[in-house]
C-alpha atoms as a PDB file:
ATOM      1  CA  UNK A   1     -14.824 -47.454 -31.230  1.00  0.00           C
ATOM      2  CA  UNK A   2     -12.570 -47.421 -28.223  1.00  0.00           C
ATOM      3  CA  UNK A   3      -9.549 -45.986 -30.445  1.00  0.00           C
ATOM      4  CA  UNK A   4     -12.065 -43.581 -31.269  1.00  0.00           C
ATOM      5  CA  UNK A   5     -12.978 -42.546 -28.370  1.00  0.00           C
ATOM      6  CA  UNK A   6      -9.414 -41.916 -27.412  1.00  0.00           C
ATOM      7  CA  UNK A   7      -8.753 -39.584 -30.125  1.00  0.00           C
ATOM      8  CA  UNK A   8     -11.491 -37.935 -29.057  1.00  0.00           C
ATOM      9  CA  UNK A   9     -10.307 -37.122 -25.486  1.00  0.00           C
ATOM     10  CA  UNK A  10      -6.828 -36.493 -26.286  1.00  0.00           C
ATOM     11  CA  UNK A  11      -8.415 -34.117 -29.125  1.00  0.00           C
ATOM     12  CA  UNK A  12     -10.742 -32.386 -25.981  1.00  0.00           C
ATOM     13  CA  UNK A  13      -7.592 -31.956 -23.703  1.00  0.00           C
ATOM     14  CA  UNK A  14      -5.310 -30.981 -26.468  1.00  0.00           C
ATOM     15  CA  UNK A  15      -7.892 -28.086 -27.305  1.00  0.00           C
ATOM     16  CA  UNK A  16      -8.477 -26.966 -23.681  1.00  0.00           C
ATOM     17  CA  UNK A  17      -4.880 -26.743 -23.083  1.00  0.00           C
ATOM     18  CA  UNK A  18      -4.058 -24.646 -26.218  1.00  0.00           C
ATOM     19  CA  UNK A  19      -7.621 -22.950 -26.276  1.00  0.00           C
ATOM     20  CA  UNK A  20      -6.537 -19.223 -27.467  1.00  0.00           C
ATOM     21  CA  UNK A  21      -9.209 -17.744 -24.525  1.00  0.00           C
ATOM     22  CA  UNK A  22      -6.527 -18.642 -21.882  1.00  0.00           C
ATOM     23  CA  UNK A  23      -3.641 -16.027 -23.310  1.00  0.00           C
ATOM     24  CA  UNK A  24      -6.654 -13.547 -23.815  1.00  0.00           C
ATOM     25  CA  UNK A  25      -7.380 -14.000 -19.750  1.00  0.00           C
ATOM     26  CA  UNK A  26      -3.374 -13.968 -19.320  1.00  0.00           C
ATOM     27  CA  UNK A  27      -3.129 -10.727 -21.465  1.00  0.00           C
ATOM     28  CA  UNK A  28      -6.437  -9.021 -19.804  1.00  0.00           C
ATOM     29  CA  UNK A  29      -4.323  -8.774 -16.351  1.00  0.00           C
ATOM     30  CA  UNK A  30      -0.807  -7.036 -17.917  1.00  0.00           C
ATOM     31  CA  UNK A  31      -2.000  -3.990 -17.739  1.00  0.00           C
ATOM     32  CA  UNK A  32      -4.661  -1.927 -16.046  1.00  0.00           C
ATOM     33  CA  UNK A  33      -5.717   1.149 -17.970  1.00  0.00           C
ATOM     34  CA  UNK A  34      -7.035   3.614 -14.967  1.00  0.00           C
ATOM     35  CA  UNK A  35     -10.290   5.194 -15.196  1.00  0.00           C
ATOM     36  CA  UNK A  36      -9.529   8.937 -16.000  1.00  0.00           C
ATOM     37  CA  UNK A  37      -9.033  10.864 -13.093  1.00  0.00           C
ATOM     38  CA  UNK A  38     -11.631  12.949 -11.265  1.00  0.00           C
ATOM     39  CA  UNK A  39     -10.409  16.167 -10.743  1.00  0.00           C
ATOM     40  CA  UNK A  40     -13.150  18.358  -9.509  1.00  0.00           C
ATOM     41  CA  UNK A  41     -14.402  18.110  -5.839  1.00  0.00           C
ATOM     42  CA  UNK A  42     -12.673  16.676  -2.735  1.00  0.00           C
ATOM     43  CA  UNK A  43     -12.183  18.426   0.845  1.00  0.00           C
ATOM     44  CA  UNK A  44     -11.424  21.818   0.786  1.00  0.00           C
ATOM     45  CA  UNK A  45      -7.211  21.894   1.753  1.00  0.00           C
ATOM     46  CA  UNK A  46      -7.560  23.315   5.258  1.00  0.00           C
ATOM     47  CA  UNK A  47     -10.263  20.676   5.870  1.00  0.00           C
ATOM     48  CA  UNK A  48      -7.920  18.004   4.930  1.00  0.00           C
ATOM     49  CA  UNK A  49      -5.213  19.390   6.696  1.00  0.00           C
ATOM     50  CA  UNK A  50      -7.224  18.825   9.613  1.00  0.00           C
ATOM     51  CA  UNK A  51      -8.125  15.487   8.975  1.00  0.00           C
ATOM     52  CA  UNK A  52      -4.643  13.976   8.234  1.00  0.00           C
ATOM     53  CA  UNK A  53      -3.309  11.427  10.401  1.00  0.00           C
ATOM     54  CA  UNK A  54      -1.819   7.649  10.201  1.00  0.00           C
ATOM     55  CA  UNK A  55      -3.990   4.909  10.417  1.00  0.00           C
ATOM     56  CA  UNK A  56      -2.547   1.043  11.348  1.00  0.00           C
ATOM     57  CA  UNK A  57      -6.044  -0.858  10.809  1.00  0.00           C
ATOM     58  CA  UNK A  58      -7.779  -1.435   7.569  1.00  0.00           C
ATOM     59  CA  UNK A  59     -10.404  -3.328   6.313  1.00  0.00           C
ATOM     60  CA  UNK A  60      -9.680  -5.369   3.760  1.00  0.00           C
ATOM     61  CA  UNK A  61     -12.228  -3.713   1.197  1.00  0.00           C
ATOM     62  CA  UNK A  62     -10.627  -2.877  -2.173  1.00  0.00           C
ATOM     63  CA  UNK A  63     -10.081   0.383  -3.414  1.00  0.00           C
ATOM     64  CA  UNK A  64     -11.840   0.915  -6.952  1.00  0.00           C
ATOM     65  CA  UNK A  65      -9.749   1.699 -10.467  1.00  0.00           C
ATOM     66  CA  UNK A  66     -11.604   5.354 -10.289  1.00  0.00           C
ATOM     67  CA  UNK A  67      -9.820   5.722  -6.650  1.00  0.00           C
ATOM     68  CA  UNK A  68      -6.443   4.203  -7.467  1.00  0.00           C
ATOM     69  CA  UNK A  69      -6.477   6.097 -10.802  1.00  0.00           C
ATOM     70  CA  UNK A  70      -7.445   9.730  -8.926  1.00  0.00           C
ATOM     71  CA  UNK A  71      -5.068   8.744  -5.575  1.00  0.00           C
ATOM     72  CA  UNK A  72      -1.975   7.718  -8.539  1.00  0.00           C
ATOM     73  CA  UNK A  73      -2.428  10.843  -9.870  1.00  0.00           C
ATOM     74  CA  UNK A  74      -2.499  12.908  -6.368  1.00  0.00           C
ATOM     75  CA  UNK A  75       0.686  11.160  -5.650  1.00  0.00           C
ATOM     76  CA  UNK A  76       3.153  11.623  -8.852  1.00  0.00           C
ATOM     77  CA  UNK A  77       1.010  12.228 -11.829  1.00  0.00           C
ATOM     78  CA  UNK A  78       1.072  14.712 -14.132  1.00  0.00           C
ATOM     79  CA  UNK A  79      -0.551  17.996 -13.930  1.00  0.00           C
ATOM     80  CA  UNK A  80       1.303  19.809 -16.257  1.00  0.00           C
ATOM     81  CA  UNK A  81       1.067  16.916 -19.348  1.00  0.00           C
ATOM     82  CA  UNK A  82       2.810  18.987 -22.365  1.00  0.00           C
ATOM     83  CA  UNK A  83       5.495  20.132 -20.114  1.00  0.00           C
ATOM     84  CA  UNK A  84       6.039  16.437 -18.065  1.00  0.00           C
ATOM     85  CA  UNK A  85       5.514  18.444 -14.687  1.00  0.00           C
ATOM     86  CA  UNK A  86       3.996  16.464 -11.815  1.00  0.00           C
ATOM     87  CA  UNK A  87       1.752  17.027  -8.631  1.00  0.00           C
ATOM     88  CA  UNK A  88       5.182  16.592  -6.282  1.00  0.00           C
ATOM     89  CA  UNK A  89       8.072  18.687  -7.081  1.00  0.00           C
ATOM     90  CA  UNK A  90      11.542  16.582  -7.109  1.00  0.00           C
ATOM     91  CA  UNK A  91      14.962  18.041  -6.922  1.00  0.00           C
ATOM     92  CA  UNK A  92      16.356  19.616 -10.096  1.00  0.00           C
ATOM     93  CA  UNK A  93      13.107  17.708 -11.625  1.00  0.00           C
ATOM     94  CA  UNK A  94      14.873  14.668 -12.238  1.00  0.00           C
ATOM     95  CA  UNK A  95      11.308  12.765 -11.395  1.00  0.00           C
ATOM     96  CA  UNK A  96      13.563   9.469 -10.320  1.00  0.00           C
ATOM     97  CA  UNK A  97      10.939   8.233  -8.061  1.00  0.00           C
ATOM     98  CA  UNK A  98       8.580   4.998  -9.359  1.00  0.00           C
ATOM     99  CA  UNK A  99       5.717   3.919  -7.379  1.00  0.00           C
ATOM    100  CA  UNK A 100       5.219  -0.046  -7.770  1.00  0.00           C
ATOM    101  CA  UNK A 101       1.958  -1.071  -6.025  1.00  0.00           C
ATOM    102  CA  UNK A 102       0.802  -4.441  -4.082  1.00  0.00           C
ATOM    103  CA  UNK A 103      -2.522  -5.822  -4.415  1.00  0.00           C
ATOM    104  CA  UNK A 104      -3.953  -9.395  -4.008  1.00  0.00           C
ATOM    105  CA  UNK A 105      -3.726  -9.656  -7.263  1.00  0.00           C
ATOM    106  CA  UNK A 106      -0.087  -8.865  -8.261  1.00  0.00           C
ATOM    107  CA  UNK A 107       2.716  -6.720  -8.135  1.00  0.00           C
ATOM    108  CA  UNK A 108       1.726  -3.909 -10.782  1.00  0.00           C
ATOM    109  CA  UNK A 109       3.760  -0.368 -11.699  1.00  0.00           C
ATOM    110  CA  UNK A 110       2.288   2.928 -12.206  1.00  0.00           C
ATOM    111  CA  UNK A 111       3.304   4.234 -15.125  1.00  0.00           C
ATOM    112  CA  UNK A 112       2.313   7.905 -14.895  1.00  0.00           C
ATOM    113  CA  UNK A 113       2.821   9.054 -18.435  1.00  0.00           C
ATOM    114  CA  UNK A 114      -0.196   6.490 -20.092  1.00  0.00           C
ATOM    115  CA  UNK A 115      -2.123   6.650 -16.661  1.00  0.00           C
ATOM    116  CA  UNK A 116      -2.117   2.598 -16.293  1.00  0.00           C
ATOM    117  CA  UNK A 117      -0.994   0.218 -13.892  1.00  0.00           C
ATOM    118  CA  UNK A 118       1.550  -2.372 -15.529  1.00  0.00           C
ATOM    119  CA  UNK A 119       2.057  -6.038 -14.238  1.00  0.00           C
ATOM    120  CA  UNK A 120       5.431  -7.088 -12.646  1.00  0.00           C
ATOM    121  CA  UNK A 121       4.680 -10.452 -10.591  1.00  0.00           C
ATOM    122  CA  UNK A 122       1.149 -12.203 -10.664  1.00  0.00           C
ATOM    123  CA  UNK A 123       1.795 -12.752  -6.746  1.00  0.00           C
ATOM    124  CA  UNK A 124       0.349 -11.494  -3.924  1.00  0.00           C
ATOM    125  CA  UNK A 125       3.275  -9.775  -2.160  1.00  0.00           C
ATOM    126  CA  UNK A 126       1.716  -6.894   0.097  1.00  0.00           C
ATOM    127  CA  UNK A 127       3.161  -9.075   3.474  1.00  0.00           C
ATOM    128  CA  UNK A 128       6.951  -8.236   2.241  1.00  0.00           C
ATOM    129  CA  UNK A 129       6.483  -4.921   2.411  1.00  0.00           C
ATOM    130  CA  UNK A 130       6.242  -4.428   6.392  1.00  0.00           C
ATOM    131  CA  UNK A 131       7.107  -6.068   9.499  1.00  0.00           C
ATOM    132  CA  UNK A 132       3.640  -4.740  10.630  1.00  0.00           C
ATOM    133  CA  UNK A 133       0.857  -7.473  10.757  1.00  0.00           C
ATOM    134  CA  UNK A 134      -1.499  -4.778   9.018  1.00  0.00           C
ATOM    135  CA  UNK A 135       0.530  -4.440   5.614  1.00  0.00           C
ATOM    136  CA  UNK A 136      -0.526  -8.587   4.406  1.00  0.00           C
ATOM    137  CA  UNK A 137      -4.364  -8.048   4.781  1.00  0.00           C
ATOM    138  CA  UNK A 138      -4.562  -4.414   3.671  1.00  0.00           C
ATOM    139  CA  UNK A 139      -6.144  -3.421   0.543  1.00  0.00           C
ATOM    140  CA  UNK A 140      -2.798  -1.508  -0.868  1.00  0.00           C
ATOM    141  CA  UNK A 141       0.837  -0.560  -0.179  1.00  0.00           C
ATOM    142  CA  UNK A 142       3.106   1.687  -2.084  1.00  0.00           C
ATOM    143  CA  UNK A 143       6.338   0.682  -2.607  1.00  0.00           C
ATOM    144  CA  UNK A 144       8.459   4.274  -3.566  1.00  0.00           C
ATOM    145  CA  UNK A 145      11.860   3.145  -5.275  1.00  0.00           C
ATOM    146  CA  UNK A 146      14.018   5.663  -6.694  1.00  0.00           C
ATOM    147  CA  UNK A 147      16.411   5.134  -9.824  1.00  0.00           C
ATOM    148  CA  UNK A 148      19.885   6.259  -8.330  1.00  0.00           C
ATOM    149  CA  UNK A 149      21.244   6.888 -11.680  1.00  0.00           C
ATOM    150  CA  UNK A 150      19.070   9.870 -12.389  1.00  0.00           C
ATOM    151  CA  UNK A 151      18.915  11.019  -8.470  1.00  0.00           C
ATOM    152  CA  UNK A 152      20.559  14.239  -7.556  1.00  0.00           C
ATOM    153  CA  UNK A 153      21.812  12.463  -4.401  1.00  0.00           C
ATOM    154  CA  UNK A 154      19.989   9.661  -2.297  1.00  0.00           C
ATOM    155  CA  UNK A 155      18.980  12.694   0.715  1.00  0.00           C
ATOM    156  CA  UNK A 156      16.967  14.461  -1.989  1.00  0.00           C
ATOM    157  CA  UNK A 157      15.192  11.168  -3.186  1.00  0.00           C
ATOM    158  CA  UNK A 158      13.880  10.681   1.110  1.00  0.00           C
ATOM    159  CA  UNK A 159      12.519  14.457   0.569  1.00  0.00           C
ATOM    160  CA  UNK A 160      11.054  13.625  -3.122  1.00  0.00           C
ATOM    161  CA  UNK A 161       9.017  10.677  -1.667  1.00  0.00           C
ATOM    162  CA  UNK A 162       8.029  12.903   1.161  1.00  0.00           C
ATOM    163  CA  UNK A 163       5.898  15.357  -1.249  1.00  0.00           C
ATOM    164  CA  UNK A 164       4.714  12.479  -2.525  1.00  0.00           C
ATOM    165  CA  UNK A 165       3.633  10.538   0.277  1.00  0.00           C
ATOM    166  CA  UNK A 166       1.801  13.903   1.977  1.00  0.00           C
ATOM    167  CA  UNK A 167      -0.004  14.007  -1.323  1.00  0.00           C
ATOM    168  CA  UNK A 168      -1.388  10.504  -0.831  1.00  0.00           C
ATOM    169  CA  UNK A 169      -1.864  11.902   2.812  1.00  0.00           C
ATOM    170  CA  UNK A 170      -4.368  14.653   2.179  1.00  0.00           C
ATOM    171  CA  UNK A 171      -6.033  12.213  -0.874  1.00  0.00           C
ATOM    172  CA  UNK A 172      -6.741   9.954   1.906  1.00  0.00           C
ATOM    173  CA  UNK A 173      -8.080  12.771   4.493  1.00  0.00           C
ATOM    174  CA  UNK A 174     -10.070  13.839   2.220  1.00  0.00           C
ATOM    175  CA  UNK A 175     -11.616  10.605   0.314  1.00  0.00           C
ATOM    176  CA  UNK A 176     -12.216   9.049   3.918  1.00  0.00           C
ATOM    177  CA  UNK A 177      -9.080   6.455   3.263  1.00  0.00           C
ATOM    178  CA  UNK A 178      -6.907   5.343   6.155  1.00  0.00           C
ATOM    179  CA  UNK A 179      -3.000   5.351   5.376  1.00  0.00           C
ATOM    180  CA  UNK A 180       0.421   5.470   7.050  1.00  0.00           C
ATOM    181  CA  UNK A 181       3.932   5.860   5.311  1.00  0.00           C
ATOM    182  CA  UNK A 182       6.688   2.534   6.368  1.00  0.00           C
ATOM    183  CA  UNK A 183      10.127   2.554   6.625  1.00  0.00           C
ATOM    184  CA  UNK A 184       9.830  -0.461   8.918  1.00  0.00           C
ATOM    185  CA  UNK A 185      10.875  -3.138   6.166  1.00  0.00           C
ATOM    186  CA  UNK A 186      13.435  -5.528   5.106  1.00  0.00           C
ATOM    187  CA  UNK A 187      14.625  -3.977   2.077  1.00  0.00           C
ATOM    188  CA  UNK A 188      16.916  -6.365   0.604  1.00  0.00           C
ATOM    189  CA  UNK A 189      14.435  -9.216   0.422  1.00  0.00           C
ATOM    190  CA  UNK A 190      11.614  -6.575  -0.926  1.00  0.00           C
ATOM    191  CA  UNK A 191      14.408  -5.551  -3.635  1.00  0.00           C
ATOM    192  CA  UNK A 192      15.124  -9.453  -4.941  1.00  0.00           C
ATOM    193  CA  UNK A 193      11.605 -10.015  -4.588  1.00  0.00           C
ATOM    194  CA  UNK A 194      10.403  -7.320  -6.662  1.00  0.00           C
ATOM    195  CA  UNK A 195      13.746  -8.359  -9.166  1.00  0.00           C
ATOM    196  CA  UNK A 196      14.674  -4.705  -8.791  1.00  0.00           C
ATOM    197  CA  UNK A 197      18.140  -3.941 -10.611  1.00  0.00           C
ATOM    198  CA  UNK A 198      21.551  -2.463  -8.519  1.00  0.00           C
ATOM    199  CA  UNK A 199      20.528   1.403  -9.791  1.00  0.00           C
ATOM    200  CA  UNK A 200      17.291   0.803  -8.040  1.00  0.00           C
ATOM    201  CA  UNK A 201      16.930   2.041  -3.994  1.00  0.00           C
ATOM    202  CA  UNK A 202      13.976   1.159  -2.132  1.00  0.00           C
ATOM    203  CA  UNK A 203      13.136   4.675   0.130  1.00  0.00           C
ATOM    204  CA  UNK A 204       9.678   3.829   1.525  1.00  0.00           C
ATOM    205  CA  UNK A 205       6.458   2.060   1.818  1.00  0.00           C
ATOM    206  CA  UNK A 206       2.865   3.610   2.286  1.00  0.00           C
ATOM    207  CA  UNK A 207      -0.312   1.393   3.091  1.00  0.00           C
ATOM    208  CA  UNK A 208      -3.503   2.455   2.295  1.00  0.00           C
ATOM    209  CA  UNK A 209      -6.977   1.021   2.736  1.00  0.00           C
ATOM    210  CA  UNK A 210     -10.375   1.825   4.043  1.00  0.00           C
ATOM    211  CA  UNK A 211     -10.257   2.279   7.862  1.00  0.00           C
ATOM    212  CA  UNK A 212     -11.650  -0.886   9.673  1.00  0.00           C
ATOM    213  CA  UNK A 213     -14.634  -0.390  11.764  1.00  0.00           C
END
């Protein structure tokens, strides 16, 4: 009865640690397929204009999929889909820029063309991306890395982020967000962190999150 019982356990923890639901779970989190995005609406442009301005405290309240997917798209998706054009011009269109994104949950990628967010690191890593005490606690950062192999030169990849960044900028003015673009960082531990490879350049960070009250 005893050597019965044994079998029993062993055949309870053998199950529980191969149970097939845990690499479903695992799976679920590898990718985050964004709402599509809202298009219609928002603050009129001279409205938002207005509004814009950096913001250095955030609550820690997280941003939904429908307002990552519409402020992803804002920043460096496509608007022009059967000719690959985006919402930020880049020089000679060489599009070199990737945004990766922090959130408590992970390290994910936005990978513009299939509008989803892909999973690099299952870590909470927002605090490397600032020397700011703001960037660990708030909801979001952008992390802007350009590929220096398809750049035009590294000057033009600073001004490609810029258009990008002001996108996210009037996004936020006009959804009610609080953000400010970072170049206060230490770049070589962000670019090991992330496992980045040499003909990758870190330009800048953006945080984003609902303004604290």
């Amino acid at each position: 009865m005893t050597k019965l019982l044994s079998l029993l356990v062993i055949g309870v923890l053998m199950f529980s640690f191969f149970a097939p639901k845990k690499a479903i779970a695992q799976e679920a989190v590898k990718t985050i397929v964004l709402p599509a995005v809202q298009k219609e609406g928002g603050m009129p442009l001279m409205e938002a204009l207005d509004q814009r301005h950096s913001s250095r405290s955030f609550a820690k309240t997280e941003l939904s999929d429908q307002t990552l997917s519409n402020l992803l798209w804002a920043a460096w998706g496509y608007n022009r889909d059967e000719l690959k054009k985006r919402t930020a011009p880049s020089s000679m269109n060489k599009q070199e820029i990737s945004i990766y994104l922090t959130l408590e949950k992970g390290l994910y990628l936005y990978n513009a063309e299939k509008h989803i967010l892909e999973l690099i690191k299952s870590e909470d890593l927002r605090a490397i991306t600032g020397k700011q005490p703001f960037v660990g606690s708030a909801p979001l950062n952008l992390i802007f890395v350009a590929n220096t192999k398809k750049q035009s030169s590294a000057t033009s990849s600073y001004a490609n982020v810029g258009f990008i960044s002001q996108n996210v900028y009037l996004f936020c003015a006009s959804e009610g967000l609080g953000t400010v673009v970072r170049g206060w960082f230490n770049a070589d531990k962000v670019h090991k962190t992330m496992g980045l490879t040499e003909h990758q350049s870190l330009i800048l960070c953006q945080t984003i999150g609902y303004p604290k009250k």
